[in-house]
Protein backbone atom coordinates (compact mmCIF):
# COMPACT_ATOMS: atom_id res chain seq x y z
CA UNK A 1 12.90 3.62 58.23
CA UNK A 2 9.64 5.76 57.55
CA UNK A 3 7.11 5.66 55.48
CA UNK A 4 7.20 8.30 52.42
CA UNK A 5 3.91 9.68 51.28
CA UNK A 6 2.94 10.33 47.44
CA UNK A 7 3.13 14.10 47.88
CA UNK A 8 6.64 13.68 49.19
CA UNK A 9 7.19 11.15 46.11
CA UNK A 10 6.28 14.36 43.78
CA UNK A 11 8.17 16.85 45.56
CA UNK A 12 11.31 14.67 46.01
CA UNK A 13 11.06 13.99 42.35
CA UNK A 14 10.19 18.14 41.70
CA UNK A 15 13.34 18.87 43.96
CA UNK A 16 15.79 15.85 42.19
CA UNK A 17 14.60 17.95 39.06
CA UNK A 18 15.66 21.85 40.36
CA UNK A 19 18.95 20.12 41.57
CA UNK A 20 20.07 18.73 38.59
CA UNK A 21 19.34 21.67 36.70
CA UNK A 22 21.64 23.63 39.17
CA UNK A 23 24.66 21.31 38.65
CA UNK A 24 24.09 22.05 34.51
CA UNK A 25 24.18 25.79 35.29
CA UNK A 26 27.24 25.52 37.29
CA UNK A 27 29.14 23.16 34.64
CA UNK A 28 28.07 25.87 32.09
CA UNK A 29 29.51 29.00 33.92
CA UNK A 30 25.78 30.20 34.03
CA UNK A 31 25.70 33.52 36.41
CA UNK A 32 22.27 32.10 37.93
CA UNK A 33 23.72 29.18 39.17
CA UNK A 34 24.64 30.19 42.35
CA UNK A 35 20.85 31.06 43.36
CA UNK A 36 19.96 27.83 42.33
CA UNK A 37 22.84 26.15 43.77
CA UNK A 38 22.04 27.57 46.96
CA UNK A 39 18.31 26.14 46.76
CA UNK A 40 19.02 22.73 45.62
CA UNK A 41 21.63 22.61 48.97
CA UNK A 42 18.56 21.52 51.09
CA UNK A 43 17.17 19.31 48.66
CA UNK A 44 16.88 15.14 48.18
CA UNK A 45 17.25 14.26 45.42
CA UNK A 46 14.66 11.12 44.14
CA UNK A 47 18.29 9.45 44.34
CA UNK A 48 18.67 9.89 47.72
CA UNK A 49 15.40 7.80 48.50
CA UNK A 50 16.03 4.31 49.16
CA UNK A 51 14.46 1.84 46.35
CA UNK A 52 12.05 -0.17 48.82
CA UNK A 53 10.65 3.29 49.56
CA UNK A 54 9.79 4.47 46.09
CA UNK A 55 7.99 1.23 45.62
CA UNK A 56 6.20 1.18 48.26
CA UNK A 57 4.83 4.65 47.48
CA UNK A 58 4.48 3.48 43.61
CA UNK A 59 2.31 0.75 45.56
CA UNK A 60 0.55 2.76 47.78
CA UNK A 61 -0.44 4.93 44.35
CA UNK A 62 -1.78 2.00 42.42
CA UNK A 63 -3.40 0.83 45.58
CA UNK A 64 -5.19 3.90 46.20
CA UNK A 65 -6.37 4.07 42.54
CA UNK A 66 -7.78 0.83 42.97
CA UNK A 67 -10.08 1.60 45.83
CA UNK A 68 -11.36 4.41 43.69
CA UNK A 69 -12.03 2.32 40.67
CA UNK A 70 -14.05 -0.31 42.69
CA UNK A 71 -15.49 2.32 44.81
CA UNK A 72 -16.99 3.71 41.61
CA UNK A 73 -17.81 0.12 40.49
CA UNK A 74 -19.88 -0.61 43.67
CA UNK A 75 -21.73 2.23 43.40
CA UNK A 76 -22.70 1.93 39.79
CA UNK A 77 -23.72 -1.91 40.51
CA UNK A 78 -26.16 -0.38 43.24
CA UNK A 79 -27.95 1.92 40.89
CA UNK A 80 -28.36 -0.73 38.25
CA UNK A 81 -29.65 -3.26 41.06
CA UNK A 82 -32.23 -0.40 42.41
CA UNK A 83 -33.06 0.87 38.74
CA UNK A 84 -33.92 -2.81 38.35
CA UNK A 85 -35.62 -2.76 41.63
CA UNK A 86 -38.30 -0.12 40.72
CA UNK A 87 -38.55 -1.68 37.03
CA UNK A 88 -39.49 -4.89 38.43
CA UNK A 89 -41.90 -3.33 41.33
CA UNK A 90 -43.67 -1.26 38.68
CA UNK A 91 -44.29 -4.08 36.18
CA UNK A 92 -45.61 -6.38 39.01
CA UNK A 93 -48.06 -3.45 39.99
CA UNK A 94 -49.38 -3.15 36.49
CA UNK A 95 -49.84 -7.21 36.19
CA UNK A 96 -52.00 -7.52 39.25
CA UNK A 97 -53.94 -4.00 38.25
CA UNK A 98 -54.69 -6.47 34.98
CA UNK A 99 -55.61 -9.03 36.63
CA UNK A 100 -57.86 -7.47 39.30
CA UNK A 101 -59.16 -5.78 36.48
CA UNK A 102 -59.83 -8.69 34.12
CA UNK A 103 -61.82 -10.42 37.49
CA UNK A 104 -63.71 -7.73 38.63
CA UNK A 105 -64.81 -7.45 34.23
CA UNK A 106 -65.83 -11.34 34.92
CA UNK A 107 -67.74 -11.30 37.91
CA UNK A 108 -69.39 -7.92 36.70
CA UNK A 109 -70.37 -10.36 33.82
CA UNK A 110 -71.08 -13.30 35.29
CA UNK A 111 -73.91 -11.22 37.23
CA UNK A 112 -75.33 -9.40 34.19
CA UNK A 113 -75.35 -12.89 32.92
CA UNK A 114 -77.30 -14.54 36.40
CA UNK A 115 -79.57 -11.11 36.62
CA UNK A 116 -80.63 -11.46 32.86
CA UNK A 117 -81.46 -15.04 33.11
CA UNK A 118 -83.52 -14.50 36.32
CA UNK A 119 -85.53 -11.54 34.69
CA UNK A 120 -86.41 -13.86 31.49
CA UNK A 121 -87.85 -17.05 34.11
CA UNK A 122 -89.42 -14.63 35.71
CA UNK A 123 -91.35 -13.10 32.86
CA UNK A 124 -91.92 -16.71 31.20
CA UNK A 125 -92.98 -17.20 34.64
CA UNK A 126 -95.04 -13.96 34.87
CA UNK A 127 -96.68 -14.43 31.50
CA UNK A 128 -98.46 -17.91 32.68
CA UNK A 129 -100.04 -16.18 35.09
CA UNK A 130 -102.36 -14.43 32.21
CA UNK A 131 -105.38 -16.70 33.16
CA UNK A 132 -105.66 -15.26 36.33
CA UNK A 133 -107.67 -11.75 35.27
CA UNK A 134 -111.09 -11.55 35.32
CA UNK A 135 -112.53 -11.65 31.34
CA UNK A 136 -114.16 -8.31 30.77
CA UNK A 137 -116.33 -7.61 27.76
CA UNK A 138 -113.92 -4.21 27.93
CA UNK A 139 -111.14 -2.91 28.97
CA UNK A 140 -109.91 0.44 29.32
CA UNK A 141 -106.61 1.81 29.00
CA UNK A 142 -105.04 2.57 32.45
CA UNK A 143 -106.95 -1.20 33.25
CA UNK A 144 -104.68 -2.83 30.12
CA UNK A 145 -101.82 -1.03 31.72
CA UNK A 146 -102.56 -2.51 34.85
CA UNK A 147 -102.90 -5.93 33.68
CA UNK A 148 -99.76 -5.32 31.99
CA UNK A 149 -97.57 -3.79 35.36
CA UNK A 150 -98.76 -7.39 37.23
CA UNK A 151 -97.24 -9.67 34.18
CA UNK A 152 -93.99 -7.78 33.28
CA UNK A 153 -91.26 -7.83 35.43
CA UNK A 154 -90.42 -4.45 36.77
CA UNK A 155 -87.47 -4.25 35.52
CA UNK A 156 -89.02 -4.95 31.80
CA UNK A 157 -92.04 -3.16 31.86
CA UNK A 158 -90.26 0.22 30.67
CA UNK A 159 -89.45 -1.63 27.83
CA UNK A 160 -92.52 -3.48 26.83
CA UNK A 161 -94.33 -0.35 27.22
CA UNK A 162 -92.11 1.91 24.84
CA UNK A 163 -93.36 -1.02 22.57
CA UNK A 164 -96.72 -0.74 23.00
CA UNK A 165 -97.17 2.58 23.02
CA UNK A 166 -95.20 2.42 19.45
CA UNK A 167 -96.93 -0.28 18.12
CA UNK A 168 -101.13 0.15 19.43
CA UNK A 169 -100.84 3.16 21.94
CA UNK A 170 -101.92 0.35 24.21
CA UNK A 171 -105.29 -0.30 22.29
CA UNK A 172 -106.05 -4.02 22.22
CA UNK A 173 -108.26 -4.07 19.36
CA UNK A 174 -105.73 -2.05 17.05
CA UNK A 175 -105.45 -3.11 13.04
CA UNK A 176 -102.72 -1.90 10.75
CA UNK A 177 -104.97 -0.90 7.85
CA UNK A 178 -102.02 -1.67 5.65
CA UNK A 179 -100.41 -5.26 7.05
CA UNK A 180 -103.12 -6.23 9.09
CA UNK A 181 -101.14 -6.31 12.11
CA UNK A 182 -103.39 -6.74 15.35
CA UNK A 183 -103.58 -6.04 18.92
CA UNK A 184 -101.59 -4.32 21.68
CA UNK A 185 -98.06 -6.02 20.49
CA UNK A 186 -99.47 -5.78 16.36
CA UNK A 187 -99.07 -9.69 16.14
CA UNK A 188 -98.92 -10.47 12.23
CA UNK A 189 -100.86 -12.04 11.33
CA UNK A 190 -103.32 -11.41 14.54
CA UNK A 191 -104.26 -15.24 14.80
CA UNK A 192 -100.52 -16.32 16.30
CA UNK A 193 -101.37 -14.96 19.43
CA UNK A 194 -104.47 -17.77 19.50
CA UNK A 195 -101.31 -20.01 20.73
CA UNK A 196 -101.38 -18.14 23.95
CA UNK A 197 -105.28 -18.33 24.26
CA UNK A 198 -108.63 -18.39 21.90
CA UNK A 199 -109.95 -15.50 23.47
CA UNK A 200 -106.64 -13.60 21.84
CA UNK A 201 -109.41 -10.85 20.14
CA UNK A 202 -110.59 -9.24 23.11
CA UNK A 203 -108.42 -9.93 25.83
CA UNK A 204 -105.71 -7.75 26.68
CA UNK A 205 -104.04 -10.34 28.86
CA UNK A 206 -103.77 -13.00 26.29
CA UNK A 207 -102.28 -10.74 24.06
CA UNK A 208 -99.58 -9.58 27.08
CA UNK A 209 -98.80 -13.44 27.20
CA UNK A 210 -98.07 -14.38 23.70
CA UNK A 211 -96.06 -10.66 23.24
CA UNK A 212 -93.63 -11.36 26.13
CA UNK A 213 -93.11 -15.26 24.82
CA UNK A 214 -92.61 -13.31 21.09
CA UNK A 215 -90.01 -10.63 23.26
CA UNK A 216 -88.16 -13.09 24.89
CA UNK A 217 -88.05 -15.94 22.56
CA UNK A 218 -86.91 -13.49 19.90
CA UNK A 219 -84.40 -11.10 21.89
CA UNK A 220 -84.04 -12.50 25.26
CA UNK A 221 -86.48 -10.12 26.97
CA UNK A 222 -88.62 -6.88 26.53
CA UNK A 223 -85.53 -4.69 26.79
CA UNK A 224 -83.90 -6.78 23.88
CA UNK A 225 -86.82 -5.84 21.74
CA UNK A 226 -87.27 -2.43 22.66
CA UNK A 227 -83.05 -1.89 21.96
CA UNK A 228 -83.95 -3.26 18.09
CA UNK A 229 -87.13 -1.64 17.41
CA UNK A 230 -85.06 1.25 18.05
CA UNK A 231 -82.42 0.53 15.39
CA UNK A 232 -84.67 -1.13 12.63
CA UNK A 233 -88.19 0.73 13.40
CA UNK A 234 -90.37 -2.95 13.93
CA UNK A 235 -89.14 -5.77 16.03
């Protein structure tokens, strides 16, 4: 025995319907019943169609359905996974953009940090060297500013001159009429610089020393000082 399909399930069942509708028309004298007698004569009726066949077509219906319902299911499991997929990727790319930022913020730290320290030894280192120059009864401007370029570090001098130029337009002998303030760095009083030499009066040098030991002591170098004259006006 063959196989029946659903189609031929629906149009057995469509043609059990026409013929049983004929029979009615004939039992009620009905004029049009002989058309439709005549087109239910080639019919099956759903009847006619043995029982194991109409349930294995009932089966192969729900079976079908089936495969569509976890056809669908599959597929929506494979978005979510994916959607998940790209969530999970895109989070993991921000954490390590984090992190590589918070390390490269550290190191870049880290070497300010190393780079400031060496600039302060080397101008506590610098300023020893004050002894060195030749005492001159006087000293001229571009010769203080000489003296001056061989203690600072480069990288300070900018600084410490702003200061100076601010503070004594780089003459050593300068007085503040009003505070009494003295010398190229306007030490006040003038007599703490004699910590950095006796001869703090009338040489230039001496007075470099004890202003970068005053600069760095105070704010950590030249550049520190300069920043908060800047803000306040003195330092």
């Amino acid at each position: 025995m063959s196989r029946i399909s659903v189609r031929g399930f629906a149009v057995a069942s469509a043609t059990a319907v026409t013929t049983v509708g004929a029979v009615v028309g004939v039992a009620t004298g009905d004029p049009a019943s002989n058309d439709l007698e005549t087109t239910a004569s080639g019919a099956t009726l759903l009847t006619d169609i043995p029982v194991g066949e109409q349930a294995m077509v009932q089966s192969a219906s729900l079976t079908q359905q089936a495969d569509a319902i976890a056809h669908a299911a599959d597929a929506d499991a494979k978005r979510s996974a994916e959607e998940a997929a790209r969530i999970q990727a895109a989070e993991d790319a921000k954490s390590k953009k984090a992190e590589a930022q918070k390390a490269a913020d550290e190191k870049a730290a880290q070497e300010k940090k190393e780079r400031e320290e060496k600039e302060q030894a080397a101008s506590r280192s610098a300023a020893r060297d004050a002894g060195d120059f030749e005492v001159q009864s006087s000293y001229t401007v571009a010769q203080v500013k000489a003296i001056a370029q061989q203690m600072v570090p480069s990288g300070q001098f900018q600084c410490f001159s702003n200061i100076i130029n601010q503070e004594s337009t780089w003459n050593y002998k300068a007085v503040n009429s009003s505070s009494g303030a003295y010398g190229l760095v306007q030490a006040l009083p003038g007599s703490k610089m004699a910590s950095a030499g006796s001869d703090w009066r009338t040489n230039p040098a001496t007075q470099i020393k004890w202003g970068l030991g005053y600069m760095n002591d105070r704010y950590g170098s030249p550049c520190g000082a300069w920043n908060f004259h800047q803000a306040n006006g003195w330092y």
